[in-house]
PDB file of N, CA and C in Angstrom:
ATOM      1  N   UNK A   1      -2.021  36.279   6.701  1.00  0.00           N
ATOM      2  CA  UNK A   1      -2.138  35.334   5.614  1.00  0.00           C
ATOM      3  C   UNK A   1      -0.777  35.074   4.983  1.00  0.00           C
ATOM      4  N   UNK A   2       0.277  36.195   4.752  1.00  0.00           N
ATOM      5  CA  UNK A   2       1.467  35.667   4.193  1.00  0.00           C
ATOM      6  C   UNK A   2       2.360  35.065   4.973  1.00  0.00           C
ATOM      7  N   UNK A   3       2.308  34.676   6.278  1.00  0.00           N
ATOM      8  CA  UNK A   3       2.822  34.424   7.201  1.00  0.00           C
ATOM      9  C   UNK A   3       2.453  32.807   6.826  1.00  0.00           C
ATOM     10  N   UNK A   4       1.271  32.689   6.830  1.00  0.00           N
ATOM     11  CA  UNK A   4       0.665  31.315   6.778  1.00  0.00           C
ATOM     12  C   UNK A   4       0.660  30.667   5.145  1.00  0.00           C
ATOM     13  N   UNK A   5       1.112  31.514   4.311  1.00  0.00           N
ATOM     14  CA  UNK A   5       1.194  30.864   2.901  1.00  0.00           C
ATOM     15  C   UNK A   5       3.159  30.520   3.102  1.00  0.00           C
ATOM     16  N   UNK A   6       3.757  31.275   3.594  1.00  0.00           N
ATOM     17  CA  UNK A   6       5.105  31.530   3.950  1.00  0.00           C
ATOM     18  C   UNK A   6       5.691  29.943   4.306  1.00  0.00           C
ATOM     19  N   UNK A   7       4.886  29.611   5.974  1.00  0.00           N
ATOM     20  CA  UNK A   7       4.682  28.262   6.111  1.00  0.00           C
ATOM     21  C   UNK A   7       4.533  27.091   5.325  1.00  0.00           C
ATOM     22  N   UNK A   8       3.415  27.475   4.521  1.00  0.00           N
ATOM     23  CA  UNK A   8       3.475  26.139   3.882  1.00  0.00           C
ATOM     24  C   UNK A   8       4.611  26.227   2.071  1.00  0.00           C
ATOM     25  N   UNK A   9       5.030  27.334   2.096  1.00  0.00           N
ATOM     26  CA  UNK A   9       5.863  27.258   1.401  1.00  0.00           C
ATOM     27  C   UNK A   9       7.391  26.448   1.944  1.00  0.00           C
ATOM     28  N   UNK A  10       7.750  26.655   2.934  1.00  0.00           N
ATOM     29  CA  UNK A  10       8.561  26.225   3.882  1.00  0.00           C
ATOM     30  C   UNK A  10       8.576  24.951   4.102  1.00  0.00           C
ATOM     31  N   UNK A  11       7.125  24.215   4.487  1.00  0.00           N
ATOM     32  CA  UNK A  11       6.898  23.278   4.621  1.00  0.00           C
ATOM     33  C   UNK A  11       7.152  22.057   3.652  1.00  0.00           C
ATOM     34  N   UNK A  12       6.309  22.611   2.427  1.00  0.00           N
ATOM     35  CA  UNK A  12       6.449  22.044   0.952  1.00  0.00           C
ATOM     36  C   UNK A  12       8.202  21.509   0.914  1.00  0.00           C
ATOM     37  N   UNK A  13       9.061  22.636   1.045  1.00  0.00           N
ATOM     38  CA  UNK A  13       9.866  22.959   1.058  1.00  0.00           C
ATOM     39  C   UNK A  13      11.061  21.373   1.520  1.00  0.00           C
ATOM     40  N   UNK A  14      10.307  20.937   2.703  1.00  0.00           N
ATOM     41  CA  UNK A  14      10.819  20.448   3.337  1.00  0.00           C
ATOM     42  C   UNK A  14      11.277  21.222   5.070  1.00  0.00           C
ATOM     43  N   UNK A  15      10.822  21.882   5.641  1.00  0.00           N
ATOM     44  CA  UNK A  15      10.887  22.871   6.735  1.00  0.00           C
ATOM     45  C   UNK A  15       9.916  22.049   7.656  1.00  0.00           C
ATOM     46  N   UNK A  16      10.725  21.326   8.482  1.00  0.00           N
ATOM     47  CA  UNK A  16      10.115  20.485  10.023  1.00  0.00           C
ATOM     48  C   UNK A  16       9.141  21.687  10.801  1.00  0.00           C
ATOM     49  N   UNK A  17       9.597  22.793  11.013  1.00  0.00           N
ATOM     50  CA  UNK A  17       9.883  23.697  12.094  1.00  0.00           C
ATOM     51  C   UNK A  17       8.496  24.516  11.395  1.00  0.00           C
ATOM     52  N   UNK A  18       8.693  24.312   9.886  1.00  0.00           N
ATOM     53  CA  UNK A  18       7.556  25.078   9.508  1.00  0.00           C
ATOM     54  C   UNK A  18       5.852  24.339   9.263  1.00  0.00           C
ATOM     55  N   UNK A  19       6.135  22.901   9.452  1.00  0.00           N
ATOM     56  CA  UNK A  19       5.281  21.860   9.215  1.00  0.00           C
ATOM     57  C   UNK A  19       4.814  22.327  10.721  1.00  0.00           C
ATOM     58  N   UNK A  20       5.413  21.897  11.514  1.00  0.00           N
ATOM     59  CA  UNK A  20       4.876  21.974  12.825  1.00  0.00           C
ATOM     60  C   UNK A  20       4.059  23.321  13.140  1.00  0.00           C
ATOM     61  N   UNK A  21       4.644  24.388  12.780  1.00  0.00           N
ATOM     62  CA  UNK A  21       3.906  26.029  12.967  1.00  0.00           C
ATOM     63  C   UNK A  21       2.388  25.341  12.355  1.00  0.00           C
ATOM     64  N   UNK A  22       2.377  25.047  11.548  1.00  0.00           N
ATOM     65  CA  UNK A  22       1.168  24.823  10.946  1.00  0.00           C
ATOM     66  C   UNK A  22       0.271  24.121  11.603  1.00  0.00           C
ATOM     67  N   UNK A  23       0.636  22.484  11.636  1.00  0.00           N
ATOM     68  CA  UNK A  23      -0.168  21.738  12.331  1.00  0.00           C
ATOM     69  C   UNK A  23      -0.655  21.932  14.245  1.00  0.00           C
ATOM     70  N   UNK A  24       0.259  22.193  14.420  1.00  0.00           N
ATOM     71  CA  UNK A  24       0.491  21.918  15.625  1.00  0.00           C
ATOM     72  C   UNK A  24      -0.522  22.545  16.759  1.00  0.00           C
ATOM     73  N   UNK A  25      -0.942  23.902  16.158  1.00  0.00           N
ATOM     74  CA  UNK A  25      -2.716  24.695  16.803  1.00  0.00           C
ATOM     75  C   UNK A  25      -3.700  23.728  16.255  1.00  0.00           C
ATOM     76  N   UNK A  26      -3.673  22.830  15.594  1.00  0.00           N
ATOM     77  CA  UNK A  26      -4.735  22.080  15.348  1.00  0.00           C
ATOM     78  C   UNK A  26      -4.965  20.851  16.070  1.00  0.00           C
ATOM     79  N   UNK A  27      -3.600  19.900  16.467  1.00  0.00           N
ATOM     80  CA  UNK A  27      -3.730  19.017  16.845  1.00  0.00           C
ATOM     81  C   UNK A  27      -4.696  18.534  17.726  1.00  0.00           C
ATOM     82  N   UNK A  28      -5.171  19.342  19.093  1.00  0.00           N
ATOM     83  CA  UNK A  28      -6.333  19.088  19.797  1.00  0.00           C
ATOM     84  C   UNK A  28      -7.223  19.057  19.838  1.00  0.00           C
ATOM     85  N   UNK A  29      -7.661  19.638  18.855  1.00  0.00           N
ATOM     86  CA  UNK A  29      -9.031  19.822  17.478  1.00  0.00           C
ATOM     87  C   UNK A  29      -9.460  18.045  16.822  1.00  0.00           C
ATOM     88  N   UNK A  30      -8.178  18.169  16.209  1.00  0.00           N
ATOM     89  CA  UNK A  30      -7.990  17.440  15.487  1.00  0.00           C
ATOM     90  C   UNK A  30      -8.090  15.585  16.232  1.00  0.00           C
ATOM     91  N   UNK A  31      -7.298  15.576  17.592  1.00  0.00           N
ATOM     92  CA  UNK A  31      -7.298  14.517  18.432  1.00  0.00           C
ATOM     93  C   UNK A  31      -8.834  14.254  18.760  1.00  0.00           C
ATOM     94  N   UNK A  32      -9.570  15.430  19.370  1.00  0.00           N
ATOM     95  CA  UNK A  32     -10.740  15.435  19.461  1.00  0.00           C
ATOM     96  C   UNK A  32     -11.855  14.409  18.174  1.00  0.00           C
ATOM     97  N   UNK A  33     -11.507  15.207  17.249  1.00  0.00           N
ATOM     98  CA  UNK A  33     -12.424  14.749  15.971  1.00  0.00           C
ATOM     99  C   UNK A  33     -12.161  13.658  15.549  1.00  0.00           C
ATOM    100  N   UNK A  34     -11.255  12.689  15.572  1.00  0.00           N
ATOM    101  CA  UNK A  34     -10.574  11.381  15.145  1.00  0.00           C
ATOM    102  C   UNK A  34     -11.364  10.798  16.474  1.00  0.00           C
ATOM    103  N   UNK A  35     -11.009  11.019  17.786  1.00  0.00           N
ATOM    104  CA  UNK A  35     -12.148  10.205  18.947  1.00  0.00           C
ATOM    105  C   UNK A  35     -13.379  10.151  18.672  1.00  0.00           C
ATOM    106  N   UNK A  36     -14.220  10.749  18.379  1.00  0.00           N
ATOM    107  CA  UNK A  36     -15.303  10.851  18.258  1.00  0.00           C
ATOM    108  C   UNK A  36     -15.692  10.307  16.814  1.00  0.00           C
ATOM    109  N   UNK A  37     -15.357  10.503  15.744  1.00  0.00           N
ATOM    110  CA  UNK A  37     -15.453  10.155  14.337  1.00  0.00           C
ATOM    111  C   UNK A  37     -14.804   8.760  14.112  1.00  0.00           C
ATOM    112  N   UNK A  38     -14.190   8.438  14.638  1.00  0.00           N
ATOM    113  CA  UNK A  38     -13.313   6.833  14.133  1.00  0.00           C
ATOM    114  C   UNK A  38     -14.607   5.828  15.052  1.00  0.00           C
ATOM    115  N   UNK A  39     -14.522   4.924  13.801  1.00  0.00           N
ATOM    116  CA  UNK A  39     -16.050   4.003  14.336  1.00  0.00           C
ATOM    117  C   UNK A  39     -14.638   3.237  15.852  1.00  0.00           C
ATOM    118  N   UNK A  40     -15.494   2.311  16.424  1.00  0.00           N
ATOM    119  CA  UNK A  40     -14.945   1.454  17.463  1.00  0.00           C
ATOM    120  C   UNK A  40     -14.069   0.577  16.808  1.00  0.00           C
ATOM    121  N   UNK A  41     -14.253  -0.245  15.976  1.00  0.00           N
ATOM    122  CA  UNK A  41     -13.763  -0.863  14.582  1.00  0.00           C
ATOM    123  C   UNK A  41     -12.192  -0.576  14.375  1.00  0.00           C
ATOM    124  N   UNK A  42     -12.159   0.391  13.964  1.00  0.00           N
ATOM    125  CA  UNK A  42     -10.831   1.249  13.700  1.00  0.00           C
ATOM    126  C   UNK A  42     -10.175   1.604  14.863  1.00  0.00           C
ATOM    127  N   UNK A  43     -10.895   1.988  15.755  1.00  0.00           N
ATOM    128  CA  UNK A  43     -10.360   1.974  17.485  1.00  0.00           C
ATOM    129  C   UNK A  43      -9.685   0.999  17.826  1.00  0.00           C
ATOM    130  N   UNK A  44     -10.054  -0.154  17.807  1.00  0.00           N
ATOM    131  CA  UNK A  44      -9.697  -1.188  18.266  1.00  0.00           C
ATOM    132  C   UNK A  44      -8.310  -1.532  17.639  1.00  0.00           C
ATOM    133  N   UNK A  45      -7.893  -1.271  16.400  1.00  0.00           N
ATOM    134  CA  UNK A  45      -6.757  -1.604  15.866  1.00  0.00           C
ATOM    135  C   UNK A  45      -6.080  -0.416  15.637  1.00  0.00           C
ATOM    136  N   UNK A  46      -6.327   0.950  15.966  1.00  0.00           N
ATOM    137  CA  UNK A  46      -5.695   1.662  15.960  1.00  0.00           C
ATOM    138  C   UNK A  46      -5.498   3.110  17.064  1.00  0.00           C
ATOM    139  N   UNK A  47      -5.007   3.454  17.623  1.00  0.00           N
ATOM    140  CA  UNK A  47      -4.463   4.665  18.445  1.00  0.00           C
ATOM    141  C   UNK A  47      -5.333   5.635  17.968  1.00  0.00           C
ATOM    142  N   UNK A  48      -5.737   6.575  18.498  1.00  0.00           N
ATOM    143  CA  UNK A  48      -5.625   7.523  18.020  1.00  0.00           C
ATOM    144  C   UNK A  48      -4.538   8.712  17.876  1.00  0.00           C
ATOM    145  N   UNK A  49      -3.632   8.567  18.308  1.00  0.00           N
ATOM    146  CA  UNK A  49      -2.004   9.160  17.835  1.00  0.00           C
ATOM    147  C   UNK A  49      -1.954   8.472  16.579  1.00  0.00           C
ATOM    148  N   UNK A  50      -1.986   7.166  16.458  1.00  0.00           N
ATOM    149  CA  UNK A  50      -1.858   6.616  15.333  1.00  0.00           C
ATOM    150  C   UNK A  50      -2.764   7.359  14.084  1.00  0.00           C
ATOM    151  N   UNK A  51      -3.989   7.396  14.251  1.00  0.00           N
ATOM    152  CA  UNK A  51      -4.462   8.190  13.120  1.00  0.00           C
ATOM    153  C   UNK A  51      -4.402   9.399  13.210  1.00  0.00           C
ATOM    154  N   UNK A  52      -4.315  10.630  13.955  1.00  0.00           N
ATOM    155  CA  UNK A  52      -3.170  11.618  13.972  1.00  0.00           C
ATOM    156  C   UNK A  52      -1.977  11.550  12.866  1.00  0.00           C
ATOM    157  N   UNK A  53      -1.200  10.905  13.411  1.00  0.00           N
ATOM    158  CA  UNK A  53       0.043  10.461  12.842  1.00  0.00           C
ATOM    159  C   UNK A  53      -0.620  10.032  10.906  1.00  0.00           C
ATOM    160  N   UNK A  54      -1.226   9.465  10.690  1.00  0.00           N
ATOM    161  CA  UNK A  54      -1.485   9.382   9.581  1.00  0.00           C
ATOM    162  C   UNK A  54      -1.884  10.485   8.694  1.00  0.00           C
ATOM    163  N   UNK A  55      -3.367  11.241   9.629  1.00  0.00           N
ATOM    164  CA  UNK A  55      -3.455  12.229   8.829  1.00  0.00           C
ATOM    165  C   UNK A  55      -2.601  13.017   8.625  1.00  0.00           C
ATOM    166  N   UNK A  56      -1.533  13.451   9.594  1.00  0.00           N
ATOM    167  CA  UNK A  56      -0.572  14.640   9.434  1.00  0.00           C
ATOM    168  C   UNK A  56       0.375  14.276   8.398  1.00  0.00           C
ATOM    169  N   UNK A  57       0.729  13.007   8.125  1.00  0.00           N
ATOM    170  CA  UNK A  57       1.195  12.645   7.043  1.00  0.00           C
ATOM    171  C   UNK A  57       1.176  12.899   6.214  1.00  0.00           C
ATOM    172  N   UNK A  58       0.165  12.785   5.404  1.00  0.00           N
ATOM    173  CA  UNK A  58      -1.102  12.707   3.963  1.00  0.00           C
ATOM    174  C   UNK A  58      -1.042  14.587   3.998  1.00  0.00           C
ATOM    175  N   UNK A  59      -1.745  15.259   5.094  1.00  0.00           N
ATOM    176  CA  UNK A  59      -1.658  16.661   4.650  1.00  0.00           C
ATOM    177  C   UNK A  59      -0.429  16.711   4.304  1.00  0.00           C
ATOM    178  N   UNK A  60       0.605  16.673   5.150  1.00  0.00           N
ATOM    179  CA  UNK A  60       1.894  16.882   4.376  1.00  0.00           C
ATOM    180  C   UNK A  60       2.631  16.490   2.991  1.00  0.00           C
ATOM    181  N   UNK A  61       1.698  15.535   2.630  1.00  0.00           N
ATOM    182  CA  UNK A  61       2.380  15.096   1.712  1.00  0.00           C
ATOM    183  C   UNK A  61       1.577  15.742   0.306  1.00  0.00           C
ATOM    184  N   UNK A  62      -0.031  16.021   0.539  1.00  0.00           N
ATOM    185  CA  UNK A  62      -0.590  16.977  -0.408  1.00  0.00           C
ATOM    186  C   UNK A  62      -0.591  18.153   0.230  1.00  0.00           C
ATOM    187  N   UNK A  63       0.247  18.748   0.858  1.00  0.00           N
ATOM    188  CA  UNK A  63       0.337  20.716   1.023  1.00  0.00           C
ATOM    189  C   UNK A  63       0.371  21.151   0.001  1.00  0.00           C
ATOM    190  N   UNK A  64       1.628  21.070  -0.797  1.00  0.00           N
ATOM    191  CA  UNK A  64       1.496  21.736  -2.265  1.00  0.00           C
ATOM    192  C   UNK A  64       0.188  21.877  -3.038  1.00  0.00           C
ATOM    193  N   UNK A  65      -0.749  21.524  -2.788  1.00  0.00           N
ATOM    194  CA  UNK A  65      -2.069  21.484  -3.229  1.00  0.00           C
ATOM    195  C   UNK A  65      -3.045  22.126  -2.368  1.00  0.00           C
ATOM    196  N   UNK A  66      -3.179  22.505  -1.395  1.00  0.00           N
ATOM    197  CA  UNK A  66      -3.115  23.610  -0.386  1.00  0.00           C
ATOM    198  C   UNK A  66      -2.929  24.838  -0.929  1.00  0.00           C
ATOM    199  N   UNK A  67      -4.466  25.349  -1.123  1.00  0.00           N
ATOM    200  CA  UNK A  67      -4.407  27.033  -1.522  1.00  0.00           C
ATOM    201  C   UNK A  67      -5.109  27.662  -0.174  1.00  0.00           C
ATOM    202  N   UNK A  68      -3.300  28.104   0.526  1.00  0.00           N
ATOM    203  CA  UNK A  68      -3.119  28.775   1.566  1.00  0.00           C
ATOM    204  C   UNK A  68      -4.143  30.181   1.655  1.00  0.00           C
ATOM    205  N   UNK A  69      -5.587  30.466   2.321  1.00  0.00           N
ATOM    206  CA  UNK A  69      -6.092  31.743   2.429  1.00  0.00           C
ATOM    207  C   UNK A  69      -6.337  32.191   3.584  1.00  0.00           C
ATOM    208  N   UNK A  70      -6.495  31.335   4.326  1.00  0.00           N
ATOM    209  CA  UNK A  70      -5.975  31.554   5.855  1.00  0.00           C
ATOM    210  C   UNK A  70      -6.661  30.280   6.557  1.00  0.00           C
ATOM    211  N   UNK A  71      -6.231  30.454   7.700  1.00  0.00           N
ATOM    212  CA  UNK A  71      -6.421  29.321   9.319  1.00  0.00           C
ATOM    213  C   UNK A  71      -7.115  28.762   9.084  1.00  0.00           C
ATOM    214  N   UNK A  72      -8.672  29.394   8.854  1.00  0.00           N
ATOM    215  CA  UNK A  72      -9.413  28.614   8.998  1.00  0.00           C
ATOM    216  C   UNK A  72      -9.733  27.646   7.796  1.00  0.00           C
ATOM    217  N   UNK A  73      -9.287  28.302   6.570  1.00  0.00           N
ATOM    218  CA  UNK A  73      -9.102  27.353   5.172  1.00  0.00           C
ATOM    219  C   UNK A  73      -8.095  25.868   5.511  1.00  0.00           C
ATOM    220  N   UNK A  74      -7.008  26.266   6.462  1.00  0.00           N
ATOM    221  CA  UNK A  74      -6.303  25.627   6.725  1.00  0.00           C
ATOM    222  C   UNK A  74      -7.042  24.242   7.074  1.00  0.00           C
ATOM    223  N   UNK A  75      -7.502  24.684   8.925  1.00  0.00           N
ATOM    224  CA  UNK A  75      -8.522  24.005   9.691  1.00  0.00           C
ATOM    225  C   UNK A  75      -9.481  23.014   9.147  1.00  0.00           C
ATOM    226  N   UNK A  76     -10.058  23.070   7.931  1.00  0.00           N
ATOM    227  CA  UNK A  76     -11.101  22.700   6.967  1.00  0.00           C
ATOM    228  C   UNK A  76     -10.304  21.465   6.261  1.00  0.00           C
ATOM    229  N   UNK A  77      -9.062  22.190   5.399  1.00  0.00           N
ATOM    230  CA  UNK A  77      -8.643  20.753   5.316  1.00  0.00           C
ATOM    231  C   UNK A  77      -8.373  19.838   5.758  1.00  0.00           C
ATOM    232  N   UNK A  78      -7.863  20.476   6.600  1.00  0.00           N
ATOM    233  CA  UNK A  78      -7.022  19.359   7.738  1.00  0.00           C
ATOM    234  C   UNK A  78      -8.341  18.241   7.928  1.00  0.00           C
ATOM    235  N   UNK A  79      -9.600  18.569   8.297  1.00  0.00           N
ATOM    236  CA  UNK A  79     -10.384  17.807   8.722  1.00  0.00           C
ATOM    237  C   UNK A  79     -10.894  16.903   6.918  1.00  0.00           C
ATOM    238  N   UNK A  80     -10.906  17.202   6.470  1.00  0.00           N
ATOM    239  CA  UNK A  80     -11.210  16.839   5.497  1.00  0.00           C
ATOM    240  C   UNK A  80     -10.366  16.062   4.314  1.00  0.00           C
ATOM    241  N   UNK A  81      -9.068  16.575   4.389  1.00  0.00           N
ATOM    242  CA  UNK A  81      -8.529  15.475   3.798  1.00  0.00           C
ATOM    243  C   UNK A  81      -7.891  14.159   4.198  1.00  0.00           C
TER     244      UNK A  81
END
């Protein structure tokens, strides 16, 4: 767990290297759930890298709000915010 609060302290921080530690076990999860969850609608005008790319954004940009308790707290947001 301090490893993973460490991260997003880092991250917050501005830490590429530590953004990525974070996201980056999720991404295929995450690619997955955007295919399946994005209506056709949104498909059509958008990638799914593209909404990837968005969400990873947005988490990054509310981490600081991110009460780090572990992975799977992590995991949860990610899908959710």
């Amino acid at each position: 767990m301090s490893d993973l609060r460490e991260n997003v302290r880092r991250a917050v921080a501005g830490d590429r290297e530590a953004a990525a530690e974070l996201l980056t076990p999720h991404l295929p999860a995450l690619r997955a759930y955007l295919r399946l969850q994005a209506s056709p609608l949104i498909r059509a005008r958008e990638s799914v890298a593209d909404l990837m790319q968005s969400v990873c954004r947005e988490i990054l940009q509310d981490l600081a709000a991110f009460d780090a308790t572990d992975e799977s707290s992590l995991r949860r947001w990610l899908f959710v915010a």
